[in-house]
Each structure stands twice: as C-alpha cells, then as structure tokens.
N, C-alpha and C. Protein backbone atom coordinates (compact mmCIF):
# COMPACT_ATOMS: atom_id res chain seq x y z
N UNK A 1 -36.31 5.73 -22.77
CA UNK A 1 -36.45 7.17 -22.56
C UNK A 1 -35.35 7.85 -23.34
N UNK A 2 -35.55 8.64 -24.58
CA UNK A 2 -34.71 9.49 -25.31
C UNK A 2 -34.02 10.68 -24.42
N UNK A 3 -34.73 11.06 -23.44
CA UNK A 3 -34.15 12.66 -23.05
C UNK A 3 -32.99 12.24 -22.27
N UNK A 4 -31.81 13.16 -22.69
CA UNK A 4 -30.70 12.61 -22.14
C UNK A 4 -30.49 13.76 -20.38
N UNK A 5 -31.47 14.25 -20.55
CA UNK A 5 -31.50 15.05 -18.93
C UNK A 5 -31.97 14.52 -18.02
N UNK A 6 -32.55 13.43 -18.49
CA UNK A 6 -33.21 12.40 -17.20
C UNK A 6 -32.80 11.28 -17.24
N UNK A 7 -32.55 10.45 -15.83
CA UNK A 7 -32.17 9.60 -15.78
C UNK A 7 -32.94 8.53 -14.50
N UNK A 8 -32.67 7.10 -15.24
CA UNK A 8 -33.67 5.95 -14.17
C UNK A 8 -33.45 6.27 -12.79
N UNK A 9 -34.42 6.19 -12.02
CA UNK A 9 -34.73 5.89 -10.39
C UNK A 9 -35.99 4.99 -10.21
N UNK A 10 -36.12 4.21 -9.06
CA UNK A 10 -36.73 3.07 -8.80
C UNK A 10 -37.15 4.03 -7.58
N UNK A 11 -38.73 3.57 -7.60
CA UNK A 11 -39.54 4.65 -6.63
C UNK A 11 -39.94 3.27 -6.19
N UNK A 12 -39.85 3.79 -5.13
CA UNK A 12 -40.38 2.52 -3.62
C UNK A 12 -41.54 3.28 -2.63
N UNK A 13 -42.68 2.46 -2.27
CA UNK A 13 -43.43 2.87 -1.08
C UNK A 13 -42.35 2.97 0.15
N UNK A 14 -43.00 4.56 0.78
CA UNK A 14 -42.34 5.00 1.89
C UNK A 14 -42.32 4.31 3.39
N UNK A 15 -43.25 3.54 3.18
CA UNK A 15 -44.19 2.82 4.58
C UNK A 15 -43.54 1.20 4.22
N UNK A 16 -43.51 0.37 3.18
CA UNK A 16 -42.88 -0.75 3.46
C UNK A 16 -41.83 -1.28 2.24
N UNK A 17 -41.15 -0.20 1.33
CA UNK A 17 -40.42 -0.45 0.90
C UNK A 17 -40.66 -1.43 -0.87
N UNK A 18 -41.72 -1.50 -0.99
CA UNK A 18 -42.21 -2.20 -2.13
C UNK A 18 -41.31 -1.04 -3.40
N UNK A 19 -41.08 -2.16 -4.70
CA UNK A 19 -40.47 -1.21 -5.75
C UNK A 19 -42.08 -1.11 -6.10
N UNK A 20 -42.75 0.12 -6.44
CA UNK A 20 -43.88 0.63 -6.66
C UNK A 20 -43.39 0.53 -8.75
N UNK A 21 -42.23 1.61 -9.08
CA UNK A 21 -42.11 1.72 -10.59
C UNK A 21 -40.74 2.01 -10.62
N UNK A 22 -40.43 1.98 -11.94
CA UNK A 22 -39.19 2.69 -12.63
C UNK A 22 -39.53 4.22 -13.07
N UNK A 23 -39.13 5.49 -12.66
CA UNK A 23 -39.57 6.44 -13.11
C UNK A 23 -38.07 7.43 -14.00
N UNK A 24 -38.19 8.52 -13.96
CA UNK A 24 -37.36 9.32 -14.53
C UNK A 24 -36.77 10.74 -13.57
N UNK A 25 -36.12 10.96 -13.00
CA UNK A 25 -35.54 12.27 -12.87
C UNK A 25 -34.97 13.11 -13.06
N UNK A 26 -34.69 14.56 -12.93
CA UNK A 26 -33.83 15.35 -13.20
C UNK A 26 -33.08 15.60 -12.96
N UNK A 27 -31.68 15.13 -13.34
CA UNK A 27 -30.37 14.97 -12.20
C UNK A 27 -30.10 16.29 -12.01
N UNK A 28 -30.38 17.39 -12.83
CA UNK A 28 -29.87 18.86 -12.79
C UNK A 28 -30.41 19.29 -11.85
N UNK A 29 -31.98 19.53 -11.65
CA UNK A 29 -32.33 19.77 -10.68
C UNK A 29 -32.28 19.44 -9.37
N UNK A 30 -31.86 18.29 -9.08
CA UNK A 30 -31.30 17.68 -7.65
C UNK A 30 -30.18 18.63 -7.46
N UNK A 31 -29.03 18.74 -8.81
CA UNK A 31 -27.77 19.12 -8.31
C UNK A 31 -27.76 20.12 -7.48
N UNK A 32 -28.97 20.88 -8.16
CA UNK A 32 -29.50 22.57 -7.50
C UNK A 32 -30.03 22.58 -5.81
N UNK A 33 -30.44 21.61 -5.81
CA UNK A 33 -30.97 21.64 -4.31
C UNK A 33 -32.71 21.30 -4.74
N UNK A 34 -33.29 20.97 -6.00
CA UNK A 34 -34.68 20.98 -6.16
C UNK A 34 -34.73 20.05 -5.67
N UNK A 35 -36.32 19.43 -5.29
CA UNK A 35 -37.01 18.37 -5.25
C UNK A 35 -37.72 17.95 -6.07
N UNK A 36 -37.47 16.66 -6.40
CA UNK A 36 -38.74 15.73 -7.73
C UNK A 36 -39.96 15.32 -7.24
N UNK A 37 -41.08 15.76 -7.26
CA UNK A 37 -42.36 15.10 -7.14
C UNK A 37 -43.17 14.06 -8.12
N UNK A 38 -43.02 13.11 -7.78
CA UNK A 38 -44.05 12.29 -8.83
C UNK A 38 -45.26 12.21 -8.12
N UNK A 39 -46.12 12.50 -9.28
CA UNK A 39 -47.71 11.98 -8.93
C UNK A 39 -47.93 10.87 -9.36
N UNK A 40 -49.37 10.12 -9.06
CA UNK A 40 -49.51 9.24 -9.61
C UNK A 40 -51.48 9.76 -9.99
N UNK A 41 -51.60 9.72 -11.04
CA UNK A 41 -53.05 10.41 -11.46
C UNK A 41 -53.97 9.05 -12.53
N UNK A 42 -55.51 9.13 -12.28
CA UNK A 42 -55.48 8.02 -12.69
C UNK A 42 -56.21 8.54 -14.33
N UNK A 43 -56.37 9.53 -14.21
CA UNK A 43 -56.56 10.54 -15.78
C UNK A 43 -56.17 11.40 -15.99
N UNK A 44 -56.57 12.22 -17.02
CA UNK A 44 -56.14 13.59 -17.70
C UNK A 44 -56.17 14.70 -16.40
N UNK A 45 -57.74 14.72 -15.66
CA UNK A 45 -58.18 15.70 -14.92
C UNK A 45 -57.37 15.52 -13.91
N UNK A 46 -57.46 13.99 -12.94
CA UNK A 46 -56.20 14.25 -12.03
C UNK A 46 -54.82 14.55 -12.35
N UNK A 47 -54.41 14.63 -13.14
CA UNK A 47 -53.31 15.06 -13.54
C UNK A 47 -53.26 16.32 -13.22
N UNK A 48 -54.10 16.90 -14.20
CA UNK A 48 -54.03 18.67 -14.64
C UNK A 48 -53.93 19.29 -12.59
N UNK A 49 -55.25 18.29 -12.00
CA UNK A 49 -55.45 19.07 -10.65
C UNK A 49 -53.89 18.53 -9.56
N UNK A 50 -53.10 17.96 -9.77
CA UNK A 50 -52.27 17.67 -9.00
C UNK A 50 -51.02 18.32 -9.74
N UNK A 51 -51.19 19.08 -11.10
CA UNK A 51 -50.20 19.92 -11.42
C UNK A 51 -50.54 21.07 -10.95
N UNK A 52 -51.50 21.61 -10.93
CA UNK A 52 -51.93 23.11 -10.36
C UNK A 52 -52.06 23.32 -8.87
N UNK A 53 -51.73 21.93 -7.99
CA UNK A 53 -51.34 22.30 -6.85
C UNK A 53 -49.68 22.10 -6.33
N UNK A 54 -49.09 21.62 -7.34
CA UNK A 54 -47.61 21.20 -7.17
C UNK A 54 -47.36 22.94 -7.49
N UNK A 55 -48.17 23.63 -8.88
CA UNK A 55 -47.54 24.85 -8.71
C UNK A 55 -47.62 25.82 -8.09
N UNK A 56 -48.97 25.54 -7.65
CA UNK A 56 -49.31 26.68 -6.50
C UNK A 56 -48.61 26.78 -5.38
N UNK A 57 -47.78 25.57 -4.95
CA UNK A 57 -46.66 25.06 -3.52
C UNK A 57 -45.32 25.58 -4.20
N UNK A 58 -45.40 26.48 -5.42
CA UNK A 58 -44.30 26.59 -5.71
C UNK A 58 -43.05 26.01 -6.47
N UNK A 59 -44.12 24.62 -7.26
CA UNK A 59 -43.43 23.84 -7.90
C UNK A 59 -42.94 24.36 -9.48
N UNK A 60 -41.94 24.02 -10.16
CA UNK A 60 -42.01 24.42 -11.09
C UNK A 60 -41.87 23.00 -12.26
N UNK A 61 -42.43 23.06 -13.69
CA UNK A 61 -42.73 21.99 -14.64
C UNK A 61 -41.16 21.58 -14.81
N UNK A 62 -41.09 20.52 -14.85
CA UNK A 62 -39.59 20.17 -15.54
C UNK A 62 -39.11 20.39 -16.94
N UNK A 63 -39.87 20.76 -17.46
CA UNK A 63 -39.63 21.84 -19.09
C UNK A 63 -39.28 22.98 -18.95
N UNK A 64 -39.98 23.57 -18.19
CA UNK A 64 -39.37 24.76 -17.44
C UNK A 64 -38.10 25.15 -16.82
N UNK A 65 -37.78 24.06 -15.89
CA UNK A 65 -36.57 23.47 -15.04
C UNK A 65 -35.45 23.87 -16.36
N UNK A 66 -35.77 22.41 -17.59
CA UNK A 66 -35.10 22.26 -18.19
C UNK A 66 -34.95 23.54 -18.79
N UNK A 67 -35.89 24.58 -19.43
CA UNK A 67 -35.37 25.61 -20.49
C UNK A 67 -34.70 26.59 -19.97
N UNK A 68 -34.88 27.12 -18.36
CA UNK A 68 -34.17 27.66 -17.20
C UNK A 68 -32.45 27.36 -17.45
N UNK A 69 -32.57 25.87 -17.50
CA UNK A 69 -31.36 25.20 -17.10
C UNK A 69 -30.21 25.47 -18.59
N UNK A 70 -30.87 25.71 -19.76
CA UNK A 70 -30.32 26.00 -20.60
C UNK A 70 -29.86 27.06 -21.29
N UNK A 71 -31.14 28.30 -20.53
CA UNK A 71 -30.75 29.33 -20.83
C UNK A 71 -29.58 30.26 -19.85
N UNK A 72 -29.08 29.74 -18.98
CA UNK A 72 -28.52 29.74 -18.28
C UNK A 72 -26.69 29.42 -18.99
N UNK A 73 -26.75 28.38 -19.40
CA UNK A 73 -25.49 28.31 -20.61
C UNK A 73 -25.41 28.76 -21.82
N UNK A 74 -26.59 29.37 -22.04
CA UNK A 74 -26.69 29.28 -23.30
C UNK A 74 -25.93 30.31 -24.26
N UNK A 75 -25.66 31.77 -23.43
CA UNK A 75 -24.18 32.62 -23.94
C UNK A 75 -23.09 32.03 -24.10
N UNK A 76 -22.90 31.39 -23.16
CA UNK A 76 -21.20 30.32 -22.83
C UNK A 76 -21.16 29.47 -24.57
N UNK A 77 -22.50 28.66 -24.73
CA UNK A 77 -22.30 28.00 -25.57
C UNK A 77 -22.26 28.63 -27.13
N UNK A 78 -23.18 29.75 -27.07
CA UNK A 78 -23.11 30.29 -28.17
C UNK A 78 -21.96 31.07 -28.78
N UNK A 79 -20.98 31.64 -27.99
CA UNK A 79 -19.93 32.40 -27.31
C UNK A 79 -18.76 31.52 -27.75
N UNK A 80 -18.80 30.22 -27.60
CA UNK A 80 -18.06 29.43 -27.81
C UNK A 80 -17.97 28.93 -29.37
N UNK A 81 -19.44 28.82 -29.88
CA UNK A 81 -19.81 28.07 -31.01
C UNK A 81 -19.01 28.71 -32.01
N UNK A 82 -19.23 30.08 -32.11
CA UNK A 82 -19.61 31.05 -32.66
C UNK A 82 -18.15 31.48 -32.81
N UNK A 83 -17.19 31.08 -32.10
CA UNK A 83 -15.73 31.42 -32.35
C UNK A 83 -15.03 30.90 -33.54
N UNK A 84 -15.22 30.37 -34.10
CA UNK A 84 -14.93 30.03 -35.57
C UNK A 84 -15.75 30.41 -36.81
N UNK A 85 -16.44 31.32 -36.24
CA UNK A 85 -17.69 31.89 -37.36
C UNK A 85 -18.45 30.80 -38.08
N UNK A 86 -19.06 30.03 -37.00
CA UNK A 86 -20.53 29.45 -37.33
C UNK A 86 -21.36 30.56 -36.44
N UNK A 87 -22.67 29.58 -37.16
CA UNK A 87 -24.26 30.35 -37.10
C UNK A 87 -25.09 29.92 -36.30
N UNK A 88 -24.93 30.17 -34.22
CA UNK A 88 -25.76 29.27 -33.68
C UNK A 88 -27.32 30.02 -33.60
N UNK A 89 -27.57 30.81 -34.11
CA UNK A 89 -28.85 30.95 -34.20
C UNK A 89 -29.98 30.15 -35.14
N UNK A 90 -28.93 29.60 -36.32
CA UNK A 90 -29.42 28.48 -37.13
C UNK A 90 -29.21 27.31 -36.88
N UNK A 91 -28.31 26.97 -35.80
CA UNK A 91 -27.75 25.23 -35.48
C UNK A 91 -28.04 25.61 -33.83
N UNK A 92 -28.60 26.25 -33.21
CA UNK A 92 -29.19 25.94 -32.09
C UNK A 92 -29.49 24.76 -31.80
N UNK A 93 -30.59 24.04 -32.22
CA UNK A 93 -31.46 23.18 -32.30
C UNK A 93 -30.85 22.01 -32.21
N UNK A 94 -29.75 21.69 -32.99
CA UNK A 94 -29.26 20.57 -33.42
C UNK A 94 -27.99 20.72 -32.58
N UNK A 95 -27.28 21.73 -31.87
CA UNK A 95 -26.50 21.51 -31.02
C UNK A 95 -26.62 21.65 -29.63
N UNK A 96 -27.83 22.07 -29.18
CA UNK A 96 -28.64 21.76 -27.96
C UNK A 96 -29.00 20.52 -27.75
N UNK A 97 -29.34 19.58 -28.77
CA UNK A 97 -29.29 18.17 -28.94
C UNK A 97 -28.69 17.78 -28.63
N UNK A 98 -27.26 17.56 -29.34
CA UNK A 98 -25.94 17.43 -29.25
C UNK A 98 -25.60 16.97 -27.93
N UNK A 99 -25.33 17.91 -27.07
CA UNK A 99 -25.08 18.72 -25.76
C UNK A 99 -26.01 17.73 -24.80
N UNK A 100 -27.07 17.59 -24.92
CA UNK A 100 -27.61 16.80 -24.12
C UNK A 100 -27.55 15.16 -24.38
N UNK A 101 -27.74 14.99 -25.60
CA UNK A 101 -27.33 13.58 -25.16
C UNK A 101 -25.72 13.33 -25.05
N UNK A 102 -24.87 13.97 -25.04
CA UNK A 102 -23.68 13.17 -24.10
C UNK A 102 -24.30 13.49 -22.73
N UNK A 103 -24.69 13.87 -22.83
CA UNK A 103 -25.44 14.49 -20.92
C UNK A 103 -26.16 12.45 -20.54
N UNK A 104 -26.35 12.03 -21.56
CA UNK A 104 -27.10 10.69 -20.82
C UNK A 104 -26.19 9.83 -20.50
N UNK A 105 -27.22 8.98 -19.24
CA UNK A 105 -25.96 8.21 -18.35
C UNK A 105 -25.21 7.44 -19.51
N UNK A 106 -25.68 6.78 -20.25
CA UNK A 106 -25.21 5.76 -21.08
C UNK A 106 -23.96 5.94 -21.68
N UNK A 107 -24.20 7.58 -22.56
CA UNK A 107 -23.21 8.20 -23.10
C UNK A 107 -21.90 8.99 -22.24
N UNK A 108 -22.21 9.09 -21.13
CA UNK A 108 -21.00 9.81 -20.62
C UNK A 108 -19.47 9.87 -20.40
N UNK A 109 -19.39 8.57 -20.41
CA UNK A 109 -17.87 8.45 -20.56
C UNK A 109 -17.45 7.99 -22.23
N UNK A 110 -18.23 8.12 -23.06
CA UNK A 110 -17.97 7.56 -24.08
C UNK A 110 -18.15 8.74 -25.09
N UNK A 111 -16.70 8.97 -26.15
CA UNK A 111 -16.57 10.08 -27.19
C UNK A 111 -17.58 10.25 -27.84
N UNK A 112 -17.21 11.06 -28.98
CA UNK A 112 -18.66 11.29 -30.25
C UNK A 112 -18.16 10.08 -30.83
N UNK A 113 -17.42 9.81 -31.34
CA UNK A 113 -16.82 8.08 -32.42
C UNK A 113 -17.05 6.74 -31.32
N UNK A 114 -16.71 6.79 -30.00
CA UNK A 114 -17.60 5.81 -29.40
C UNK A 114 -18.78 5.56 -29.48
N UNK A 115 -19.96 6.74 -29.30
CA UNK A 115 -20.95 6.75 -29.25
C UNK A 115 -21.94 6.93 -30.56
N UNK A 116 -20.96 7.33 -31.72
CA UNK A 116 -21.41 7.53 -33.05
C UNK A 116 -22.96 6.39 -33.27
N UNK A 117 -22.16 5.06 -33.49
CA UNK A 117 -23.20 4.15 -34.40
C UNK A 117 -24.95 4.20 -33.21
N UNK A 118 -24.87 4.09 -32.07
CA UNK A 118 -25.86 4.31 -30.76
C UNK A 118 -26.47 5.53 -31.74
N UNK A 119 -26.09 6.82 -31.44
CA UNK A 119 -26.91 7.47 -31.87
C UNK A 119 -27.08 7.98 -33.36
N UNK A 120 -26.46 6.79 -34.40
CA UNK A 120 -27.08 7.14 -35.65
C UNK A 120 -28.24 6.54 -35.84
N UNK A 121 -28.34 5.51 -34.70
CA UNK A 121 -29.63 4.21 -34.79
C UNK A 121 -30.43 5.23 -34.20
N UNK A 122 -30.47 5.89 -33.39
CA UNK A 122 -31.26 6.41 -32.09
C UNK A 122 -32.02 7.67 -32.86
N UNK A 123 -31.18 8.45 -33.80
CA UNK A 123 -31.15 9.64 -34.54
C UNK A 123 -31.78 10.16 -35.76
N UNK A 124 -30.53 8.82 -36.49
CA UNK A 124 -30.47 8.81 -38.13
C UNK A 124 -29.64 9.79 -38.88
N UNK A 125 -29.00 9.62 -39.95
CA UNK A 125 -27.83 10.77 -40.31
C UNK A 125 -28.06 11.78 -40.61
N UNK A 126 -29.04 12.03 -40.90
CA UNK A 126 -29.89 13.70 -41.37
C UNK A 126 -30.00 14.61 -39.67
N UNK A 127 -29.62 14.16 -38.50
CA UNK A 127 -29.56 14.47 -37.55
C UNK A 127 -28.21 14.68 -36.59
N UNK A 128 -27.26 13.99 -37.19
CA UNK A 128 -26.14 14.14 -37.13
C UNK A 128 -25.61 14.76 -37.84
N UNK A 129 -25.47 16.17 -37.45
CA UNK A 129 -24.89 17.31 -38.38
C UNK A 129 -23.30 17.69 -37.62
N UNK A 130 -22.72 19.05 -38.30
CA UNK A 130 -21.69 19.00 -37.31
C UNK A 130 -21.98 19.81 -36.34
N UNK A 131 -23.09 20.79 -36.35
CA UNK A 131 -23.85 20.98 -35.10
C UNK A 131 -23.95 20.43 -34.00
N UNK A 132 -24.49 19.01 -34.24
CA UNK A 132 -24.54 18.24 -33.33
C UNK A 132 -23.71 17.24 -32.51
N UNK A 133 -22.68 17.21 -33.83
CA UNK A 133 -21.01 17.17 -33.09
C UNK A 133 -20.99 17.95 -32.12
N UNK A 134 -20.27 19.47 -32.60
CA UNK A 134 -20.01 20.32 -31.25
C UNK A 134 -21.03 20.08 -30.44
N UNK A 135 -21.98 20.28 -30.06
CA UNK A 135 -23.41 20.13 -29.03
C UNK A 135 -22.48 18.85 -28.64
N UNK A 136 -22.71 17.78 -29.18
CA UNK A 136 -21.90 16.37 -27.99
C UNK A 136 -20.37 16.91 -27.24
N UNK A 137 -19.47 17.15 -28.21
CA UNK A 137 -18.37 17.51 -27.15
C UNK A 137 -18.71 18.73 -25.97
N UNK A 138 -19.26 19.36 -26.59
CA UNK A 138 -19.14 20.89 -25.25
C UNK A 138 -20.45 19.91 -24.23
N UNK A 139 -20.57 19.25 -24.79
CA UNK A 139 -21.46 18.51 -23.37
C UNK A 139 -20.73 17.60 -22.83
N UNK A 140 -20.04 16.69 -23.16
CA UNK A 140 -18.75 15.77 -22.41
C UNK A 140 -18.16 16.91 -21.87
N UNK A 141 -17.52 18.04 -21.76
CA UNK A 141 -16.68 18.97 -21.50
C UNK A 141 -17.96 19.84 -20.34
N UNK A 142 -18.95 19.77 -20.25
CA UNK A 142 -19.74 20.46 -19.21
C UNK A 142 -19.93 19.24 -18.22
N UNK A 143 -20.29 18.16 -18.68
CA UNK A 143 -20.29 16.64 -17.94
C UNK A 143 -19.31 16.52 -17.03
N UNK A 144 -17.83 16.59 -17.83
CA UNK A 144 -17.24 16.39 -16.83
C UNK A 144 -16.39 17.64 -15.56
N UNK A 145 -17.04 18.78 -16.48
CA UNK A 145 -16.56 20.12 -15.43
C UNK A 145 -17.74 19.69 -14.04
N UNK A 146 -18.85 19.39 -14.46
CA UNK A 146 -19.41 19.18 -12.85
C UNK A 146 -19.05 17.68 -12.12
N UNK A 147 -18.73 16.77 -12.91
CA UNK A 147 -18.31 16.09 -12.04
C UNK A 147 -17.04 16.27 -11.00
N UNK A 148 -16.39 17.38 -11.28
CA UNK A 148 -15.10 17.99 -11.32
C UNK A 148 -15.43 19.00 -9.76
N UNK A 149 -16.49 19.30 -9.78
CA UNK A 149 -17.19 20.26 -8.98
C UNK A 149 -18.01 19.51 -7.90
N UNK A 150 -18.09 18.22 -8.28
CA UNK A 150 -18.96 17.80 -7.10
C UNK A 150 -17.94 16.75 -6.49
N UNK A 151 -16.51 16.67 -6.59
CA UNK A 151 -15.36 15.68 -6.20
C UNK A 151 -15.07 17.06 -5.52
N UNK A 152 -14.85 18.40 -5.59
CA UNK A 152 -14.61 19.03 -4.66
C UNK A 152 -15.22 19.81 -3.36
C-alpha cells in the first residue's frame, strides 16, 4: 500500500475472533474521533449500494476525509513554503507528497537521507524534487508535533 495516510489493521470476526483480512485505515481520522467502516461487497453494485448507505448515516469517503484533512493545513504549509520565495502553487503536488509519506508508519522516525534510497525505489528521481524534500520534513515536524499532543 503506497498511501502514506493509511496504515495496516487486522480485522477479526466480532462473534469468534477469526483474522477475517489485513485491511487499511485512517489513522487521522481515528485521531478525530471518526469511525472506519469496512464493507465487504461481492461487486461493483454492492459496493456502490453499501456506499450510499454509509453516506446517507452520515458517513463521509476517505478522499474526502483525506482532502478535508489537508485543506485544513494547507495555509500553515503554504505560509511556511513560501517563506523563502518559492512557488507552492506550482510544487503543491509534489510537496503534499512529500508531507505524506514521512506520514507512513515505516518512514516515521527515519530522516529524508535515511529514507532517501526507499523512496527513490518507491518514486524514482524525477519525483524527488526539492519540493518534495520540504513536503517530507514539514511532515516529520507535523508527525512528531502530534505525537507530542497525544503524550499530553
């Protein structure tokens, strides 16, 4: 799984404890107080009909979650970027990247030069800009402000 906003959980039946799968969650959204629903659909149509009642209960898509969750920093970061007179309306993209994968479990305690060769394989160098530098540090530096927040 590439997205560095989600991370492994092992879903078990509620009634006798069987590991059912390995799935994905949204650690952000937990932090918030949300709840994760997984379905399990055995096509396209059950799908679509067990999304249109998750939203009708008020659920919201985890793309959503996620673009919520970003636009939400997203002055701070630009605000920040932008203090040395770069252009985040043109390196958005590539430092929203950035930013999230130090956000993955794998990467979190580990620098941009720790984690360099991982995500030149993962990436490739045409993706590693210095965009995407800053995007990794101001995400180690948001990483560890909430861990900072949830020790208190």
């Amino acid at each position: 799984m590439a997205d560095p906003a989600l991370t492994a959980v092992i879903v078990q039946d509620a009634d006798d404890g069987r590991v059912l799968m390995l799935a994905w969650m949204d650690e952000e959204a937990l932090r918030h107080g949300r709840s994760v629903v997984i379905a399990f659909a055995e096509d396209g149509a059950q799908a679509d009909r067990a999304k249109d009642v998750i939203v009708r209960a008020g659920g919201e898509d985890i793309d959503a979650i996620r673009e919520n969750w970003w636009r939400e920093l997203r002055d701070k970061e630009q605000q920040h970027y932008e203090t040395n007179g770069r252009d985040f309306g043109n390196d958005e993209v590539s430092y929203r990247r950035g930013f999230q994968c130090a956000l993955h479990p794998k990467r979190r305690a580990k620098s941009y030069a720790e984690a360099e060769p991982e995500l030149r394989s993962s990436y490739g160098d045409n993706q590693l800009d210095s965009a995407f530098r800053h995007g990794y540090e101001r995400g180690r530096t948001y990483q560890q402000s909430v861990r900072e927040k949830r020790k208190a």
